[in-house]
N, C-alpha and C. Protein backbone atom coordinates (compact mmCIF):
# COMPACT_ATOMS: atom_id res chain seq x y z
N UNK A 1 76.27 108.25 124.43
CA UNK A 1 75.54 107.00 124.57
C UNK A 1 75.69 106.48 125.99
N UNK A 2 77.06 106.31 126.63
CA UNK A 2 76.98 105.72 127.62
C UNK A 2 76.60 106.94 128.73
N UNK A 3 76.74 108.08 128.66
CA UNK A 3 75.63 109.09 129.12
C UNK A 3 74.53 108.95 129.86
N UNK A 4 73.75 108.79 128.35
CA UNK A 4 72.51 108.26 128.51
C UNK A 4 71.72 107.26 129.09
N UNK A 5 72.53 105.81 128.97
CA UNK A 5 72.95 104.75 129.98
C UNK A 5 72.73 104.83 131.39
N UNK A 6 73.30 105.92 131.51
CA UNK A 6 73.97 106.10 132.97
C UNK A 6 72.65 106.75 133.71
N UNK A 7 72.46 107.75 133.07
CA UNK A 7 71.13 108.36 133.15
C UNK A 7 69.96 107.65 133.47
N UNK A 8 69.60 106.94 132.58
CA UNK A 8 67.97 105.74 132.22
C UNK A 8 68.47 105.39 133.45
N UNK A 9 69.73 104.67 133.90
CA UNK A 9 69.76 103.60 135.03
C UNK A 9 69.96 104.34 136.33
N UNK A 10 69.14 105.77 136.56
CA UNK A 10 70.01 106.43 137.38
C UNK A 10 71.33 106.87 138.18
N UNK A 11 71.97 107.38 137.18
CA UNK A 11 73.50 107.65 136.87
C UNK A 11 73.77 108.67 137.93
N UNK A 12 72.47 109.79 138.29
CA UNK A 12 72.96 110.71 139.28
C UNK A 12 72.53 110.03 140.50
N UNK A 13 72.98 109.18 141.15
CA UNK A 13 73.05 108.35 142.45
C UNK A 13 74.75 108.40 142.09
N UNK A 14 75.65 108.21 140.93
CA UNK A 14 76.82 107.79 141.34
C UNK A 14 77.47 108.61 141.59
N UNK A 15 76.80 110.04 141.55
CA UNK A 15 77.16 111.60 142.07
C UNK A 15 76.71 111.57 143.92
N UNK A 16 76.17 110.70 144.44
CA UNK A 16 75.88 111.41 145.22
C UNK A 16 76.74 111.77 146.75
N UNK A 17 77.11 112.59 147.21
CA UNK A 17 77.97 112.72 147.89
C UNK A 17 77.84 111.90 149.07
N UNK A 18 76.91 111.43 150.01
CA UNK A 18 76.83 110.77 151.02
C UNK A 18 77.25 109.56 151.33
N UNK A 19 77.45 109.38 152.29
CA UNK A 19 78.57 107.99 152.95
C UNK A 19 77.69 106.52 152.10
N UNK A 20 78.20 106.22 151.17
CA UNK A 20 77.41 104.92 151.23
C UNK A 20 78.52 103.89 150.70
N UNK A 21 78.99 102.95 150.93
CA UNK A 21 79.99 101.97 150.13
C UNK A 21 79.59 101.82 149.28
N UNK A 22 78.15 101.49 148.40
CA UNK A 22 78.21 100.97 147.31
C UNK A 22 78.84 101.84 145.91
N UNK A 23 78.08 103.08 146.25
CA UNK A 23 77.69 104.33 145.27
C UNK A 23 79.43 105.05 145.22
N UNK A 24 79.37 105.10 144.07
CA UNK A 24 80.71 105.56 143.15
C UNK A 24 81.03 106.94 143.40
N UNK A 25 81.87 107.21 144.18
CA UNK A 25 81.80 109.44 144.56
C UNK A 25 82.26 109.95 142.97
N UNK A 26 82.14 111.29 143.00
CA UNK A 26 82.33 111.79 142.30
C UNK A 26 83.94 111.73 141.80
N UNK A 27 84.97 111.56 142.49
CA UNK A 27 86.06 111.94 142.01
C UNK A 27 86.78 110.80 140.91
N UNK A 28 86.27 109.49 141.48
CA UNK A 28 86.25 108.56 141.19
C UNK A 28 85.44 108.14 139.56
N UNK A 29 84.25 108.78 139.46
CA UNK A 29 83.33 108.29 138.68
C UNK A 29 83.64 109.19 136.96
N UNK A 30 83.72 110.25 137.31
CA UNK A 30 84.27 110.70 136.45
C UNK A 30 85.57 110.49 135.55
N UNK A 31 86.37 110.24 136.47
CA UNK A 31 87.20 109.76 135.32
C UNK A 31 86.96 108.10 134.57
N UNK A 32 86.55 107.57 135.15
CA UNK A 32 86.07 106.31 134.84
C UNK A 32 85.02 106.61 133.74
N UNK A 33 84.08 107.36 133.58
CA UNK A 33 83.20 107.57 132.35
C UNK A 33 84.12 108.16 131.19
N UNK A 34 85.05 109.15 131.18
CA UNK A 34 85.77 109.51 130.64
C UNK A 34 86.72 108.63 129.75
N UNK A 35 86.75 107.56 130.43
CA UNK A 35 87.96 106.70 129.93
C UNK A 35 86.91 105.51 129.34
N UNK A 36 85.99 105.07 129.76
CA UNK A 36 84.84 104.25 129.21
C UNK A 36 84.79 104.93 127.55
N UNK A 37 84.53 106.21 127.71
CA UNK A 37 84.03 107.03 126.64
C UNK A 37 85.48 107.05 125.19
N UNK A 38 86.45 107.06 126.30
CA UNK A 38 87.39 107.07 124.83
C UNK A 38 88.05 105.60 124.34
N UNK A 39 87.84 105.37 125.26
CA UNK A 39 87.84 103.26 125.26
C UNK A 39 87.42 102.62 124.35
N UNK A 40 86.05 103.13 124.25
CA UNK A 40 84.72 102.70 123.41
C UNK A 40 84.73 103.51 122.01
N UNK A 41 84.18 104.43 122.37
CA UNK A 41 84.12 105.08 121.07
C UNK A 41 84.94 105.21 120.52
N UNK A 42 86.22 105.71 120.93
CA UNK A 42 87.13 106.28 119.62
C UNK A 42 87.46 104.91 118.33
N UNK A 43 87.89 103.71 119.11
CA UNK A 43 88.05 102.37 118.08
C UNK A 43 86.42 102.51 117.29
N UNK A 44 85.11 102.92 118.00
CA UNK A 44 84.26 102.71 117.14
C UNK A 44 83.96 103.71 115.81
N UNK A 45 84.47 104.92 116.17
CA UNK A 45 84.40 106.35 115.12
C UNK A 45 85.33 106.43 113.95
N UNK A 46 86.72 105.87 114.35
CA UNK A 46 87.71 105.68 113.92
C UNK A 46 87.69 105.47 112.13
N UNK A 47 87.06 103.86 112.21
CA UNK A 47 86.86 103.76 110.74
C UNK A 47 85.81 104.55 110.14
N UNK A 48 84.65 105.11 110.73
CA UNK A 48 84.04 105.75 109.98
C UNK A 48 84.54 107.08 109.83
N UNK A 49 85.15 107.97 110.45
CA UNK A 49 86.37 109.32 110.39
C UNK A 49 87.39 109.34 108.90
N UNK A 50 87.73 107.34 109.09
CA UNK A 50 88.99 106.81 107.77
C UNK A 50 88.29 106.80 106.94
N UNK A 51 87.05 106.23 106.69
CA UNK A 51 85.99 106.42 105.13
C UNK A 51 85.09 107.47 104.59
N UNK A 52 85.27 108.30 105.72
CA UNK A 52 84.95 110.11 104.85
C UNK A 52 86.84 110.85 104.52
N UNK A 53 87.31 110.67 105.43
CA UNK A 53 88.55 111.21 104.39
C UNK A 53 89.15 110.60 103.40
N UNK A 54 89.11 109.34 103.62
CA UNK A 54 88.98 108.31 102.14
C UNK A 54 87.98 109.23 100.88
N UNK A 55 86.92 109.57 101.29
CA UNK A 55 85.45 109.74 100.40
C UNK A 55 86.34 111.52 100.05
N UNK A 56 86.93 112.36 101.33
CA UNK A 56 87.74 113.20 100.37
C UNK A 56 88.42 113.54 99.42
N UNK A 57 89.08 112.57 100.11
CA UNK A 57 90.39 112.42 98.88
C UNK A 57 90.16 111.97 97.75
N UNK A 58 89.05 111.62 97.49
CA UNK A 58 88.48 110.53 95.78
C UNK A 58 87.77 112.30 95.43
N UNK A 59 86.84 113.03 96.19
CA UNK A 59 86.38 114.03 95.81
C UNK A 59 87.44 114.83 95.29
N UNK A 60 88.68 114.99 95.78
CA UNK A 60 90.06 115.95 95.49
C UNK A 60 89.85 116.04 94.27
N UNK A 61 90.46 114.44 94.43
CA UNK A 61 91.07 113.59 92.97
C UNK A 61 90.42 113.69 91.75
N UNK A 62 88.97 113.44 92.13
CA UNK A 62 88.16 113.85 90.65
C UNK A 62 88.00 115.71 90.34
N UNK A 63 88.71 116.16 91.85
CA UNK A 63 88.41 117.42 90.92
C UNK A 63 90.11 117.66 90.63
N UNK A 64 91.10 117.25 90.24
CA UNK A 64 92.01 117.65 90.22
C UNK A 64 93.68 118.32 90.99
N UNK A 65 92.71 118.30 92.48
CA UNK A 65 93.23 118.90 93.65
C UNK A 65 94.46 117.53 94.72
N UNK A 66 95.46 116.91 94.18
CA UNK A 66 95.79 115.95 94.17
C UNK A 66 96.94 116.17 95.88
N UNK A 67 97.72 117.58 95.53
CA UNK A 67 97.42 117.61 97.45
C UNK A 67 96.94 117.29 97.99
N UNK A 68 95.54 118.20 98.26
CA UNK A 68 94.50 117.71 99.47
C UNK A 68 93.87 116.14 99.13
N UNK A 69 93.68 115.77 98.22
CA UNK A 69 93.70 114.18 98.38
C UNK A 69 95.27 113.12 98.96
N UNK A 70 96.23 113.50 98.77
CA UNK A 70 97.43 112.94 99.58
C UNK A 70 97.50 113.30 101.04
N UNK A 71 96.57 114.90 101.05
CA UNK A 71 96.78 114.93 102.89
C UNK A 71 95.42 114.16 103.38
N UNK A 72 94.63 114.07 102.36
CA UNK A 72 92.92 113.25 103.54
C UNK A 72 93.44 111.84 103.32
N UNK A 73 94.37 111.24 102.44
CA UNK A 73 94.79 109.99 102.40
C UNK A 73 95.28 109.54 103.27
N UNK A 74 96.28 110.63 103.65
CA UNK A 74 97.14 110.33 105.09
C UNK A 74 96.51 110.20 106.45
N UNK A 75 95.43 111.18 106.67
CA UNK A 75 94.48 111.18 107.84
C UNK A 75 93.41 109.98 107.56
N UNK A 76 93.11 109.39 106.12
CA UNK A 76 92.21 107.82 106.32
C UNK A 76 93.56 106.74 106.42
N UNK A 77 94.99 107.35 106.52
CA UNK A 77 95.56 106.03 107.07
C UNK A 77 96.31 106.18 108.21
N UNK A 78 96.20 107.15 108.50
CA UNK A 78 96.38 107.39 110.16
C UNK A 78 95.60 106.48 111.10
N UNK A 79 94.41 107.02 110.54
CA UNK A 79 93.27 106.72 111.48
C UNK A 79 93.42 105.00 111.37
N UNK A 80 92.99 104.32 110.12
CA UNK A 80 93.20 102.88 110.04
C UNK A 80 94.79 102.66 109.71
N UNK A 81 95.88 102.48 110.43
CA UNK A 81 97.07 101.94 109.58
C UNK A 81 96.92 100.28 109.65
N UNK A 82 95.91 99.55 109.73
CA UNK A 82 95.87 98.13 109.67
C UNK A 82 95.33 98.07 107.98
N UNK A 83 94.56 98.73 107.77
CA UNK A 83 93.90 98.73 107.07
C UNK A 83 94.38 99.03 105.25
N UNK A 84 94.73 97.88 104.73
CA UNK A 84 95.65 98.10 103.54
C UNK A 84 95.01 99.11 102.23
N UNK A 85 93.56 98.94 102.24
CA UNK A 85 93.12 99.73 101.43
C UNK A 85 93.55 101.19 101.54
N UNK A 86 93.41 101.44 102.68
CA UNK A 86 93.62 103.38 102.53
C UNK A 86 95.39 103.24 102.12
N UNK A 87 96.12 102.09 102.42
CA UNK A 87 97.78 102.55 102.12
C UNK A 87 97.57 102.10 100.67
N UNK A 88 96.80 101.73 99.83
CA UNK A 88 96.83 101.66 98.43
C UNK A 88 96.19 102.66 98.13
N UNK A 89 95.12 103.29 98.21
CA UNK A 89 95.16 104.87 98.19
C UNK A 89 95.73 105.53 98.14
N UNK A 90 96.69 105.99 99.35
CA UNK A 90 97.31 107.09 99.65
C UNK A 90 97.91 106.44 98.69
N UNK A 91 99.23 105.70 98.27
CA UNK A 91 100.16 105.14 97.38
C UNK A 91 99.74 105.47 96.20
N UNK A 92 98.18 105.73 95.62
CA UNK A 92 97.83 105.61 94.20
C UNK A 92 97.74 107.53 93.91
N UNK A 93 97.30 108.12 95.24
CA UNK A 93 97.52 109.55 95.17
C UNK A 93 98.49 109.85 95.45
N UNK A 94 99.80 109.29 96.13
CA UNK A 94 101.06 110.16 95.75
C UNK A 94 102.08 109.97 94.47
N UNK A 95 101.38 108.67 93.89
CA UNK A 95 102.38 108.53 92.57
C UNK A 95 101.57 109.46 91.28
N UNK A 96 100.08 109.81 91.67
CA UNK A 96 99.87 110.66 90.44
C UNK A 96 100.15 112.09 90.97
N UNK A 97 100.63 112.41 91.95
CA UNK A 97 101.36 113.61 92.65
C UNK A 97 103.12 113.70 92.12
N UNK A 98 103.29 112.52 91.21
CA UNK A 98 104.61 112.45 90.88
C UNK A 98 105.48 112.42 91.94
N UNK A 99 105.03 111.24 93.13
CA UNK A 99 106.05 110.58 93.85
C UNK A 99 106.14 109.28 94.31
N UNK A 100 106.46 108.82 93.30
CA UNK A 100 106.82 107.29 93.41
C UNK A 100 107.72 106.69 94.28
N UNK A 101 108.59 107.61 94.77
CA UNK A 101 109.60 107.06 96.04
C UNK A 101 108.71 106.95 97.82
N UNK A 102 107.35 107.83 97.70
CA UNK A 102 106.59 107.92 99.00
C UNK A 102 105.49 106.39 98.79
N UNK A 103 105.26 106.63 97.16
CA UNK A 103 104.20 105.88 97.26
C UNK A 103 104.60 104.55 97.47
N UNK A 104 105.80 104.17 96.89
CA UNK A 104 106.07 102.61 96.94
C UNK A 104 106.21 101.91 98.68
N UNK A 105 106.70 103.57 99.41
CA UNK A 105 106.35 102.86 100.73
C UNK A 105 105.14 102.47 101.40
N UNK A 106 104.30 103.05 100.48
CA UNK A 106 102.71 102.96 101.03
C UNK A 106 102.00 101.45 99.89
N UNK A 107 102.54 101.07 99.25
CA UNK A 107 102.41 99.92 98.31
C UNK A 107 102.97 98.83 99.25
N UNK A 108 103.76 99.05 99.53
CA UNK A 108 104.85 97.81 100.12
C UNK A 108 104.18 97.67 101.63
N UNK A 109 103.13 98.79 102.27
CA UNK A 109 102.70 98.43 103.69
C UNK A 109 101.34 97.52 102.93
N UNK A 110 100.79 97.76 101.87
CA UNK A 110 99.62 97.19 101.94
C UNK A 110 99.73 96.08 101.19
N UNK A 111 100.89 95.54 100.74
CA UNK A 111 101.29 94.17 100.33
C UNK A 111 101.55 93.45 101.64
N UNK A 112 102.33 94.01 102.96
CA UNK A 112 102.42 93.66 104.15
C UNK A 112 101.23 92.84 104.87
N UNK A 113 99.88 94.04 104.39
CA UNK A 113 98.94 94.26 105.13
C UNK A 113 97.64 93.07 105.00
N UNK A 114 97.86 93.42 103.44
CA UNK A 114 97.02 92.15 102.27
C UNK A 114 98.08 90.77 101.67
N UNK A 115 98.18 90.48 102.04
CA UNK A 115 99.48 88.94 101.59
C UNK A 115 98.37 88.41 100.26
N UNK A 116 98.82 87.74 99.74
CA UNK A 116 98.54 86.87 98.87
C UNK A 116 97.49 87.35 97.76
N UNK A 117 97.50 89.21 97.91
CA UNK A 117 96.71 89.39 96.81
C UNK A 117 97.82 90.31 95.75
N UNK A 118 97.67 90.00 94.49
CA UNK A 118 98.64 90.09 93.14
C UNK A 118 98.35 91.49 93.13
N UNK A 119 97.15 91.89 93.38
CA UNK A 119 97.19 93.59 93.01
C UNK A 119 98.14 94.20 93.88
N UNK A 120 97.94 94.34 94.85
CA UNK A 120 99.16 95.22 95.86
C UNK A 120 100.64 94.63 95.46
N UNK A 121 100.97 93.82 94.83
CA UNK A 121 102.55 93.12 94.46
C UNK A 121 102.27 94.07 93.31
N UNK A 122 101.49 94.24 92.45
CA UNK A 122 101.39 95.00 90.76
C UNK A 122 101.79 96.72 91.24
N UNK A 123 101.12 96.79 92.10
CA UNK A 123 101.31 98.34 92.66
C UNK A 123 103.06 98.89 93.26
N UNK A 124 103.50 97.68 94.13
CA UNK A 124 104.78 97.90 94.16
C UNK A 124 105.57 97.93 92.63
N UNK A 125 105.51 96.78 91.63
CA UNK A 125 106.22 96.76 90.48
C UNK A 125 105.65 98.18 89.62
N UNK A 126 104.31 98.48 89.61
CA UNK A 126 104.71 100.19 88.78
C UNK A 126 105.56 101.26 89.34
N UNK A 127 105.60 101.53 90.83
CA UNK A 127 106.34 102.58 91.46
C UNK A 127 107.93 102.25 91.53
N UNK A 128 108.21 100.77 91.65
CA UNK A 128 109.63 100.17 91.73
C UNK A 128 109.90 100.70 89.86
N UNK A 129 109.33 100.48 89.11
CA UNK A 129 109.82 100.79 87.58
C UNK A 129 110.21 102.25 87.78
N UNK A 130 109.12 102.67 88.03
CA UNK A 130 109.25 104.55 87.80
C UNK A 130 110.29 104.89 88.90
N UNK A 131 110.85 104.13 89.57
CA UNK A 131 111.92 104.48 90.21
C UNK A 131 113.68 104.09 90.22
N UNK A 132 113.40 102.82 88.57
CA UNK A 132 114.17 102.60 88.05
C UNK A 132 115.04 101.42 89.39
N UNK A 133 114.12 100.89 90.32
CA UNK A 133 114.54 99.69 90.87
C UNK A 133 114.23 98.53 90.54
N UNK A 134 114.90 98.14 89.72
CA UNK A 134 114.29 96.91 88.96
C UNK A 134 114.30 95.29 89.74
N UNK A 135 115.38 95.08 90.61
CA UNK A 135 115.02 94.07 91.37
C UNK A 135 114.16 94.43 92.25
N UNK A 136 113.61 95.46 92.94
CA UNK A 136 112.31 95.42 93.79
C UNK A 136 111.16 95.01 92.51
N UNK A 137 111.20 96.12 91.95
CA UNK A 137 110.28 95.32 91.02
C UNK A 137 109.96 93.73 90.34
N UNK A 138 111.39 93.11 90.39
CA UNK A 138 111.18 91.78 89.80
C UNK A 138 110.92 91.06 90.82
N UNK A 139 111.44 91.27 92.60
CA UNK A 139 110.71 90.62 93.34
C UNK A 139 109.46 90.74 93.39
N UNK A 140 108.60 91.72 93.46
CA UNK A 140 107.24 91.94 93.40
C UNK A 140 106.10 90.95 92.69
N UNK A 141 107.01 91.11 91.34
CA UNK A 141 106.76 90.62 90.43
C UNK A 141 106.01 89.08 90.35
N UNK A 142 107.59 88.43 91.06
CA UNK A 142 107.37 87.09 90.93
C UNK A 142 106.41 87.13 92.29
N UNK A 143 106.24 87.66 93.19
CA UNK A 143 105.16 87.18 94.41
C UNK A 143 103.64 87.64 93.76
N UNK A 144 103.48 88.17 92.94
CA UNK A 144 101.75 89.03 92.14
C UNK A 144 101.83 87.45 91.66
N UNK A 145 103.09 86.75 90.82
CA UNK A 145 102.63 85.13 90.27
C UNK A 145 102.36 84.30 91.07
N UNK A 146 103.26 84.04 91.97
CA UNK A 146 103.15 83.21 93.10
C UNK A 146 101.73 83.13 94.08
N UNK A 147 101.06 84.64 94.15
CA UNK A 147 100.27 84.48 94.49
C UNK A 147 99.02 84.26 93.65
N UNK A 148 98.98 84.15 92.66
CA UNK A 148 97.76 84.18 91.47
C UNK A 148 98.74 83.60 89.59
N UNK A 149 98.91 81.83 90.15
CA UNK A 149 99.84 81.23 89.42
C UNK A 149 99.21 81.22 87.66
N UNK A 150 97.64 81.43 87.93
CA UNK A 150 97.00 81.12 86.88
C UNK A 150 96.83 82.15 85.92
N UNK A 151 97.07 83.18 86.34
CA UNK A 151 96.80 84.77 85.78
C UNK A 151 97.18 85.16 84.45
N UNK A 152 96.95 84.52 83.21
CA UNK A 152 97.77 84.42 82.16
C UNK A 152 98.11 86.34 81.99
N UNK A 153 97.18 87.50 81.99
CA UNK A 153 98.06 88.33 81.73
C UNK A 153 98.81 88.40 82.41
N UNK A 154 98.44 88.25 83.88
CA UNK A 154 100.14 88.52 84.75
C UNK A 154 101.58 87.83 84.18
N UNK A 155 101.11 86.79 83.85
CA UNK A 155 102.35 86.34 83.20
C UNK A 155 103.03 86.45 82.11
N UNK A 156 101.97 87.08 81.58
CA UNK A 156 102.29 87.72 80.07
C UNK A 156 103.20 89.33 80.13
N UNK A 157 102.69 90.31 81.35
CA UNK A 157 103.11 91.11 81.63
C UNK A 157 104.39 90.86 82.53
N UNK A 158 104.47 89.92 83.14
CA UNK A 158 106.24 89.84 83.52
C UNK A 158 106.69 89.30 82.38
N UNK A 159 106.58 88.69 81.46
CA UNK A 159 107.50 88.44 80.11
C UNK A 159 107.92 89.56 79.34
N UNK A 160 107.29 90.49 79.48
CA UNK A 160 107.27 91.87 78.70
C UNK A 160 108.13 92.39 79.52
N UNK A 161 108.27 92.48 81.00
CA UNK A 161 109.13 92.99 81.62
C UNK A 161 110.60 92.66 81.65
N UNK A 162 110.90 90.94 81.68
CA UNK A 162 112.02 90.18 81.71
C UNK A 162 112.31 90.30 80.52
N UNK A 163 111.52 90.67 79.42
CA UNK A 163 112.33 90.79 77.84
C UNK A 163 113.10 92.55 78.21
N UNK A 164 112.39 93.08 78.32
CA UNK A 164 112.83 94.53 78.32
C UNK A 164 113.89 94.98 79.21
N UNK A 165 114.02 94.22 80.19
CA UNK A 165 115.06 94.46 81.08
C UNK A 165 116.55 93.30 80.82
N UNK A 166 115.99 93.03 79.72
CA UNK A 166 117.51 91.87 79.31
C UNK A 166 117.86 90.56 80.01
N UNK A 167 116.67 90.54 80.90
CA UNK A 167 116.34 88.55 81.32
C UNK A 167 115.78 87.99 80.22
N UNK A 168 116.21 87.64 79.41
CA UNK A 168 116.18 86.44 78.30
C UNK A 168 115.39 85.35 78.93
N UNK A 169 116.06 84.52 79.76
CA UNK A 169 115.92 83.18 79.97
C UNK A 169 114.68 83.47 80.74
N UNK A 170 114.35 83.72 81.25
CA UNK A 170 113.40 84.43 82.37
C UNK A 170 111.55 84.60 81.85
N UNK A 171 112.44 85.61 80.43
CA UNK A 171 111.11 85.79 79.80
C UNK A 171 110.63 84.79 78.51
N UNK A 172 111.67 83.55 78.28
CA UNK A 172 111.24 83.11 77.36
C UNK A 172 110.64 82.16 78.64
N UNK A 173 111.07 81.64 79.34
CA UNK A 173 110.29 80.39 80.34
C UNK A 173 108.44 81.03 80.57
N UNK A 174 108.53 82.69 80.82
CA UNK A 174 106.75 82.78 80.88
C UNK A 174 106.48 82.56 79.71
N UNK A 175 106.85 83.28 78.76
CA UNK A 175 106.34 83.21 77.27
C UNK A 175 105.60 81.56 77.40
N UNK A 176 106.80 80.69 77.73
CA UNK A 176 106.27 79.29 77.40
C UNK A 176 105.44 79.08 78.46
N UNK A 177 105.31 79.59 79.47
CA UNK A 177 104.49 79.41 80.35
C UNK A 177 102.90 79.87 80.17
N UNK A 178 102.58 81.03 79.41
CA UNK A 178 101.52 81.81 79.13
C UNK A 178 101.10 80.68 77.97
N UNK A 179 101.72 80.09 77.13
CA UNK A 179 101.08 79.07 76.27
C UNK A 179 100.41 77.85 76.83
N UNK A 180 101.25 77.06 77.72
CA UNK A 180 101.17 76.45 78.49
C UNK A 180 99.50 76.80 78.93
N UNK A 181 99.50 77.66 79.82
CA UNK A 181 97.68 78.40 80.17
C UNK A 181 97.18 78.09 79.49
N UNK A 182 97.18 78.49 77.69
CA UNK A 182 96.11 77.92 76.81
C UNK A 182 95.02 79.38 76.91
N UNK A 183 95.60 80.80 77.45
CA UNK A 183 94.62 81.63 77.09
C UNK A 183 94.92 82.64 76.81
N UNK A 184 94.11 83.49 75.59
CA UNK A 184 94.31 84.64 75.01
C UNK A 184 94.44 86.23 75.78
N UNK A 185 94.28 86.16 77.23
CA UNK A 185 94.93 87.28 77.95
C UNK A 185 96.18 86.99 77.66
N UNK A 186 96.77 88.78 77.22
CA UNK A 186 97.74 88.66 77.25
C UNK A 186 98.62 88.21 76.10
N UNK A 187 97.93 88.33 75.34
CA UNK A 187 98.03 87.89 74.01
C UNK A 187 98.91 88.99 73.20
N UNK A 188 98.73 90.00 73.76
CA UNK A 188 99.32 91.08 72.91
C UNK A 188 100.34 91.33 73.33
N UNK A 189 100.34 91.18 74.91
CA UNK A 189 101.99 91.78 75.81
C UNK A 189 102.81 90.49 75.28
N UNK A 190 102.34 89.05 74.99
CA UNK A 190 103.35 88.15 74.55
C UNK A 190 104.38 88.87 73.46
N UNK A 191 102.69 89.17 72.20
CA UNK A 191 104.13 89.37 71.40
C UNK A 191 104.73 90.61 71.21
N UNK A 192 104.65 91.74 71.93
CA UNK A 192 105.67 92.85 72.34
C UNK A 192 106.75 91.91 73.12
N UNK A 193 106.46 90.98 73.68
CA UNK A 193 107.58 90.32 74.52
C UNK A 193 108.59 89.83 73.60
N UNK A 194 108.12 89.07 72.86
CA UNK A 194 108.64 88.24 71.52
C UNK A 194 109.29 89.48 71.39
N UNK A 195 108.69 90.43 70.51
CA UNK A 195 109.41 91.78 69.55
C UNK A 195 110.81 91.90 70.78
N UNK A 196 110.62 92.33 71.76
CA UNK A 196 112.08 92.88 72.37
C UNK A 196 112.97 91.81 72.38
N UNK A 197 112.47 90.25 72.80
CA UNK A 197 113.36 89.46 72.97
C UNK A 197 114.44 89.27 71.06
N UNK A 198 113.50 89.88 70.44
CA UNK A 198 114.20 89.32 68.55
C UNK A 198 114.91 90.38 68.35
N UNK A 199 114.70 91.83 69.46
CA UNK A 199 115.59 92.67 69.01
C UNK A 199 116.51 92.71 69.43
N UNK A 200 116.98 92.31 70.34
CA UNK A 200 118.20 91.99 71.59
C UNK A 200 119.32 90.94 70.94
């Protein structure tokens, strides 16, 4: 593109070898287009490079091929590491790769990345379970509420958690809290919650 630019506006004048102050010599000009060129473009190619290996790795995935979707995951978060979606990706293809200790680090960048949204806190608390860290998980936990106070299943689903993990006090306060809401999400994890707390 900027090529072409250069060209339309007669670009070969900034080649030209003869004495003139204005006109750009060659030794000079070249690297300057060079560096224009990776200046420019590469930040502009970048995300579109991250949303075809993104678009791989979902192709892997539906065919079964859960490697090569964890390695095009890694190259769409190479390319964007600002970008929290591809680290909830990669995170969602290495825990069905059966590794929950890689993925939770890739959960925990895009809770970093995305603040105040409950899904990326939910994503740390499944990989923190399957890894049998239960206070990462219960911190998680309480920030997925904190950030989305109204969420009656969320709150229904940390009661289920605080019953099962032997916080009593914890899970009867959502229990009363999910009533409190006044709504039927969650209706069912209550009373599995109930059931563990009556068996304890």
């Amino acid at each position: 593109v900027l090529a072409a630019i250069l060209v339309a506006r007669g670009g070969a004048d900034l080649f030209d070898d003869r004495p003139n102050p204005v006109r750009i010599r060659r030794p000079i000009a070249v690297p300057v287009i060079v560096l224009l060129v990776v200046v420019v473009a590469v930040p502009v190619v970048s995300p579109f490079r991250a949303d075809m290996a993104a678009h791989r790795a979902r192709v892997a995935l539906d065919a079964g091929d859960v490697a090569s979707a964890v390695a095009e995951m890694g190259t769409a978060s190479g390319l964007q590491p600002h970008d929290g979606r591809h680290a909830e990706s990669l995170g969602h293809a290495l825990l069905s790769h059966g590794r929950p200790d890689l993925a939770i680090v890739e959960y925990q960048r895009d809770q970093r990345l995305r603040p105040g949204r409950p899904g990326s806190s939910m994503n740390v608390v499944v990989a923190a379970v399957q890894l049998n860290q239960l206070n990462v998980a219960a911190t998680a936990l309480e920030q997925a509420m904190a950030d989305d106070p109204y969420a009656a299943s969320l709150v229904a689903e940390a009661a289920l958690f605080y019953a099962s993990v032997g916080r009593v006090d914890r899970a009867e306060e959502l229990i009363d809290r999910h009533a409190e809401l006044g709504s039927h999400l969650g209706s069912e994890v209550i009373v599995q919650a109930r059931h563990h707390l009556g068996s304890q």
